[in-house]
Protein backbone atom coordinates (compact mmCIF):
# COMPACT_ATOMS: atom_id res chain seq x y z
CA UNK A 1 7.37 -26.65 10.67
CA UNK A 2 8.59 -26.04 7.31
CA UNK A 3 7.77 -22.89 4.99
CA UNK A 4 9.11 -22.89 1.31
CA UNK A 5 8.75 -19.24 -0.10
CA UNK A 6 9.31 -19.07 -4.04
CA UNK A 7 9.68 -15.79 -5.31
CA UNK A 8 10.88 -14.06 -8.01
CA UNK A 9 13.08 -11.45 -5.33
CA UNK A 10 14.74 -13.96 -2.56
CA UNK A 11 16.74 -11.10 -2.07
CA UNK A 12 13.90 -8.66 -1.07
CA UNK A 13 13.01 -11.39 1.96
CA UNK A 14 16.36 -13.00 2.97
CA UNK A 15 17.53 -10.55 5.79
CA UNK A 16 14.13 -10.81 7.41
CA UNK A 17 14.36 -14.14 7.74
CA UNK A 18 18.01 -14.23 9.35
CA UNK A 19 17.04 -12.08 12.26
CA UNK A 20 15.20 -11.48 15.19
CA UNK A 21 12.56 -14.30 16.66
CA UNK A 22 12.08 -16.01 13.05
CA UNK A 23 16.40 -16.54 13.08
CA UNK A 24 15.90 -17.81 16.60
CA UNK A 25 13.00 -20.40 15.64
CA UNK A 26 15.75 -21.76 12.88
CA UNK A 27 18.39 -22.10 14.97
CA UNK A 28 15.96 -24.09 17.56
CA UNK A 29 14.74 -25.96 14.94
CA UNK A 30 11.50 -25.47 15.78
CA UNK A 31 10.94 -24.02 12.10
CA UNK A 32 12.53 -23.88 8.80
CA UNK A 33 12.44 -21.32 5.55
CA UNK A 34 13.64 -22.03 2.61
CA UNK A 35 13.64 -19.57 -0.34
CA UNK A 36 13.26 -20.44 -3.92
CA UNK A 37 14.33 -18.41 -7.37
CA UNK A 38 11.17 -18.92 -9.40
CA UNK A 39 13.98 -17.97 -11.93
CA UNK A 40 15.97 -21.07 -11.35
CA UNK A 41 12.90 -23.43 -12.79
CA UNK A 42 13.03 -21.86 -16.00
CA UNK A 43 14.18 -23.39 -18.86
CA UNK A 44 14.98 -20.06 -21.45
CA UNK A 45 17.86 -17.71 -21.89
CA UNK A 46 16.71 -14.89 -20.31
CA UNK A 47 15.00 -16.82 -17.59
CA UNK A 48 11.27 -15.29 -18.18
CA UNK A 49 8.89 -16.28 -15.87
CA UNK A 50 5.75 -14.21 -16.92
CA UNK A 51 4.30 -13.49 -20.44
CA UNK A 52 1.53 -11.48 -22.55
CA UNK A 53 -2.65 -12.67 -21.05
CA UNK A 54 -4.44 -14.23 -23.33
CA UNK A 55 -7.67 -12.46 -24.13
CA UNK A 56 -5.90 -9.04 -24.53
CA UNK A 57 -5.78 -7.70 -21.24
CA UNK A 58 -3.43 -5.24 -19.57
CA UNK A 59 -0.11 -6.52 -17.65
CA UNK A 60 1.63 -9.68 -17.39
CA UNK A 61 1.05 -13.15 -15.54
CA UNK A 62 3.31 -15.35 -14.04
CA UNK A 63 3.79 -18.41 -16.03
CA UNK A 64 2.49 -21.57 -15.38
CA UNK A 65 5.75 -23.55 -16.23
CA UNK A 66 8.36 -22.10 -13.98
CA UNK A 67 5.72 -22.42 -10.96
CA UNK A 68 4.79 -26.39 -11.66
CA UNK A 69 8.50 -27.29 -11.88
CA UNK A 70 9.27 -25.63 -8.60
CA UNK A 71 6.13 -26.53 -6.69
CA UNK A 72 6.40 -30.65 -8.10
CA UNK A 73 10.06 -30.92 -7.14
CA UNK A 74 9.57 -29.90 -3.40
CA UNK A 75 6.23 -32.32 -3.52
CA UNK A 76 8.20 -35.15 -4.94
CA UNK A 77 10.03 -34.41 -1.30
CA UNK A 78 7.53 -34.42 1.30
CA UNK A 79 3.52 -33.75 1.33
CA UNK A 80 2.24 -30.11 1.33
CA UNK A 81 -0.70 -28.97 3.82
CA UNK A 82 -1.15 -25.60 1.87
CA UNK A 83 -0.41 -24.27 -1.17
CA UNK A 84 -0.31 -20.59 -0.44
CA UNK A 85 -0.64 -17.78 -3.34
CA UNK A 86 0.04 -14.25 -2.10
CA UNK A 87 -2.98 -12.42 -3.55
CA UNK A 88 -4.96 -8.69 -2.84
CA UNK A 89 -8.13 -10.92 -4.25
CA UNK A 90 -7.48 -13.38 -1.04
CA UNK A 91 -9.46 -14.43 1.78
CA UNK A 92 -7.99 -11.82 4.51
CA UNK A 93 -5.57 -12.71 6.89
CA UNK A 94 -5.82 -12.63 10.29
CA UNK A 95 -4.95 -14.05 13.84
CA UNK A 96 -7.35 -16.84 13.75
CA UNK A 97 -5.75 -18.18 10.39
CA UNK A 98 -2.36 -17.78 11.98
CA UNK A 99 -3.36 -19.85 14.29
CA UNK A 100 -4.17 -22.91 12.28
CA UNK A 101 -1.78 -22.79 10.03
CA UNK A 102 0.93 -22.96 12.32
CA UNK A 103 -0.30 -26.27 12.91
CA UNK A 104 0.81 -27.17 9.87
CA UNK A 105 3.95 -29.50 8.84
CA UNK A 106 5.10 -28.13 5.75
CA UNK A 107 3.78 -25.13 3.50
CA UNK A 108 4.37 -23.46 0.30
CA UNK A 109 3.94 -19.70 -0.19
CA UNK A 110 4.08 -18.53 -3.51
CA UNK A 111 4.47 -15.00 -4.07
CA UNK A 112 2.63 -12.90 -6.42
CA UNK A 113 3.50 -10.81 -9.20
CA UNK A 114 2.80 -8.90 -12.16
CA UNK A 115 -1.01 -9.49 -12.41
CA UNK A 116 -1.15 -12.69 -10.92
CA UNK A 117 -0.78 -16.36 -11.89
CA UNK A 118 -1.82 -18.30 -15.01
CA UNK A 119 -4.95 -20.32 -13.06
CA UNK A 120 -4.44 -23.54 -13.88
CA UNK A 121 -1.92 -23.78 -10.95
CA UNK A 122 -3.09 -25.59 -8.20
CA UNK A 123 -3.43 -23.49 -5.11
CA UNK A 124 -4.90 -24.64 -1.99
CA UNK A 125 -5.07 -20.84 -0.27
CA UNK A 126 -4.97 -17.17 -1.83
CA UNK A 127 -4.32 -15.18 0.98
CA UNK A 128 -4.38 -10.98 0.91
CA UNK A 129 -2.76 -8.98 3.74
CA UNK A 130 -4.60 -5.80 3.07
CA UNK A 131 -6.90 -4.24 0.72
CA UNK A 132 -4.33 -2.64 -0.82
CA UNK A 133 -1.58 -3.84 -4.05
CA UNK A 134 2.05 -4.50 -3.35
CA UNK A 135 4.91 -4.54 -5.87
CA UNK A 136 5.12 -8.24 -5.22
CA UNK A 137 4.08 -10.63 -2.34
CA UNK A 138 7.14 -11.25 -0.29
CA UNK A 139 6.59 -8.78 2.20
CA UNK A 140 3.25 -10.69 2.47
CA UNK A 141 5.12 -13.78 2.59
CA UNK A 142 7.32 -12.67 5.11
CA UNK A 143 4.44 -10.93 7.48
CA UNK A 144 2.12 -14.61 6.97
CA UNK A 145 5.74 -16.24 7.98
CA UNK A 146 5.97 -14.37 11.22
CA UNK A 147 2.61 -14.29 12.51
CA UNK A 148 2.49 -18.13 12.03
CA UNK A 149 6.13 -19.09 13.35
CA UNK A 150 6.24 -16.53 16.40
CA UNK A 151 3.06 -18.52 17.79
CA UNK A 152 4.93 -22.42 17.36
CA UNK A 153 5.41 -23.36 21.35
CA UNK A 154 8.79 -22.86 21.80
CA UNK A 155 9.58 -20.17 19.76
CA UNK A 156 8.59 -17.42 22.04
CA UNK A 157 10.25 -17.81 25.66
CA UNK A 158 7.10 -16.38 27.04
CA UNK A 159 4.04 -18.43 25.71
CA UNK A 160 1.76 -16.75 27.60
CA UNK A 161 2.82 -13.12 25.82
CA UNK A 162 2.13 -14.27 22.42
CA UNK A 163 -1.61 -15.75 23.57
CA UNK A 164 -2.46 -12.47 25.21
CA UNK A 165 -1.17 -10.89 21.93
CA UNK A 166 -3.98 -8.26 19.80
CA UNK A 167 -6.21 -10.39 18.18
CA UNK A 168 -6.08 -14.05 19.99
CA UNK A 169 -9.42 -13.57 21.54
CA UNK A 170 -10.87 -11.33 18.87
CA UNK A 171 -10.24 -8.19 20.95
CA UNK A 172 -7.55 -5.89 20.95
CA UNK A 173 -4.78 -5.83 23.56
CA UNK A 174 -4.94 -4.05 26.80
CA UNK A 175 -2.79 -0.53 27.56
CA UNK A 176 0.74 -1.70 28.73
CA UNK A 177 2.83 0.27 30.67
CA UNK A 178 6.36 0.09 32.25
CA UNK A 179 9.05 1.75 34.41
CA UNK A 180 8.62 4.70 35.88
CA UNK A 181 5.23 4.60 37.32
CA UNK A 182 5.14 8.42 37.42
CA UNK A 183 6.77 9.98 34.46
CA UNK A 184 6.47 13.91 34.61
CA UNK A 185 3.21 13.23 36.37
CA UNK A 186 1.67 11.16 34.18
CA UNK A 187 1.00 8.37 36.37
CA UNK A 188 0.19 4.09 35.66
CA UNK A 189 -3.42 3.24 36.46
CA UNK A 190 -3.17 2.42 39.96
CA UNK A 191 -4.59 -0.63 39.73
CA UNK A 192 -1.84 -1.94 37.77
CA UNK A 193 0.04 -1.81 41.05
CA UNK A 194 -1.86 -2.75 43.02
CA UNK A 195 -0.98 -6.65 42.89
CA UNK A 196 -4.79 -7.73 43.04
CA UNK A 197 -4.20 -10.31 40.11
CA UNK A 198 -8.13 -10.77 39.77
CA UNK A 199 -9.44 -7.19 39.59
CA UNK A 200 -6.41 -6.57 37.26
CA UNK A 201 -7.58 -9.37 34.28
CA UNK A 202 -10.68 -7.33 35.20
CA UNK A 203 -9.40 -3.93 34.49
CA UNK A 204 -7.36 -5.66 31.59
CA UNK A 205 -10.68 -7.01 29.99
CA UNK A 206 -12.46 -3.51 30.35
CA UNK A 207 -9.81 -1.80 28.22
CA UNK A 208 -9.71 -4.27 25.49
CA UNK A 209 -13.36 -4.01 25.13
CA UNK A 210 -12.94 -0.11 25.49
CA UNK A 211 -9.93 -0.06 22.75
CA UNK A 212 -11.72 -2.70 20.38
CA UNK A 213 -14.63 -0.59 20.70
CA UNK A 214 -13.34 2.88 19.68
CA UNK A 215 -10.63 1.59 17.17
CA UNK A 216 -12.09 -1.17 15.41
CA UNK A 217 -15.45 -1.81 16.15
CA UNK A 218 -15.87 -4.53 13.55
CA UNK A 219 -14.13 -6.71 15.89
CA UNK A 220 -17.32 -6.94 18.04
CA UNK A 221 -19.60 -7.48 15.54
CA UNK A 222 -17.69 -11.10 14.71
């Protein structure tokens, strides 16, 4: 899989990228991230890459120039499955989307700014973390990136931790627990040593139901 992140800040993003699982997927080649300078695809002095709304409105937009050179030069490479725009107005992101788009070949995420993009850009996707407003979208970029690399095959040693991860079946994860079973007397279930693999998924499918039910009950309503 390839991701191509164009930003405005490549340095806000950079370090995340060179670390941790998402430097490991790179160096397996199992995906790759490239970050572009929206600034580099501008054509004026002082390298401007938003201006004044029309219509008289508050803020500035991203221009549409900058953004067309940079997203036509990496399509006259290779075809795109998504064009991504890092949005608060977006469809929310979650596990399920994760999913598919790490399916994907090659995508573009393009980070927002300012008060957004001039709208004659052609975006497949505008995708929101949170109901909430960021600075910019590159830590949006970077938290899409991660959720859809970490679950490539491959990527993670264990497979089988990242499909029980929160979220895969719509529920949240189980309690985990590890070493020492008795800590200053408080104690691991005892079923979870019990070695009785089948009334364990058991016990492991109670809690998520439990936990899904008292901290985000809009789970079960989907």
């Amino acid at each position: 899989m390839r991701i191509d992140i164009i930003t405005v800040l490549p340095e806000m993003i950079e370090g995340f990228f060179n670390c941790s699982i998402m430097k490991r997927a790179q160096d397996k080649g199992l995906a790759e991230i490239h970050i572009h300078n929206l600034r580099d695809y501008t054509e004026d002095k002082y390298r401007r890459v938003d201006d004044y709304p029309f219509g008289g409105f508050a803020g500035m937009v991203m221009k549409i120039e900058p953004i067309e050179r940079c997203i036509n030069a990496l399509k006259a490479e290779r075809d795109y499955d998504e064009v991504i725009f890092t949005t608060p107005d977006g469809e929310q992101f979650n596990q399920p989307m994760a999913n598919s788009l790490s399916l994907a070949q090659n995508l573009i995420i393009l980070c927002g700014h300012f008060k957004g993009i001039d709208y004659r850009i052609l975006i497949t996707k505008e995708i929101s973390i949170g109901d909430y407003v960021l600075t910019g979208g590159e830590l949006a970029a970077a938290v899409m990136a991660d959720a859809i690399v970490r679950i490539i095959p491959g990527v993670i040693s264990d497979e089988q931790s990242a499909l029980s991860d929160s979220f895969q079946d719509n529920l949240l994860a189980a309690p985990v627990y590890t070493r020492p079973a008795d800590y200053k007397g408080w104690k691991v279930p005892d079923i979870l040593l019990s070695g009785h693999e089948a009334k364990i998924k058991e016990w492991e499918l109670q809690q998520s139901l439990e936990r899904t039910k008292k901290l985000r009950p809009d789970l079960l309503e989907d």
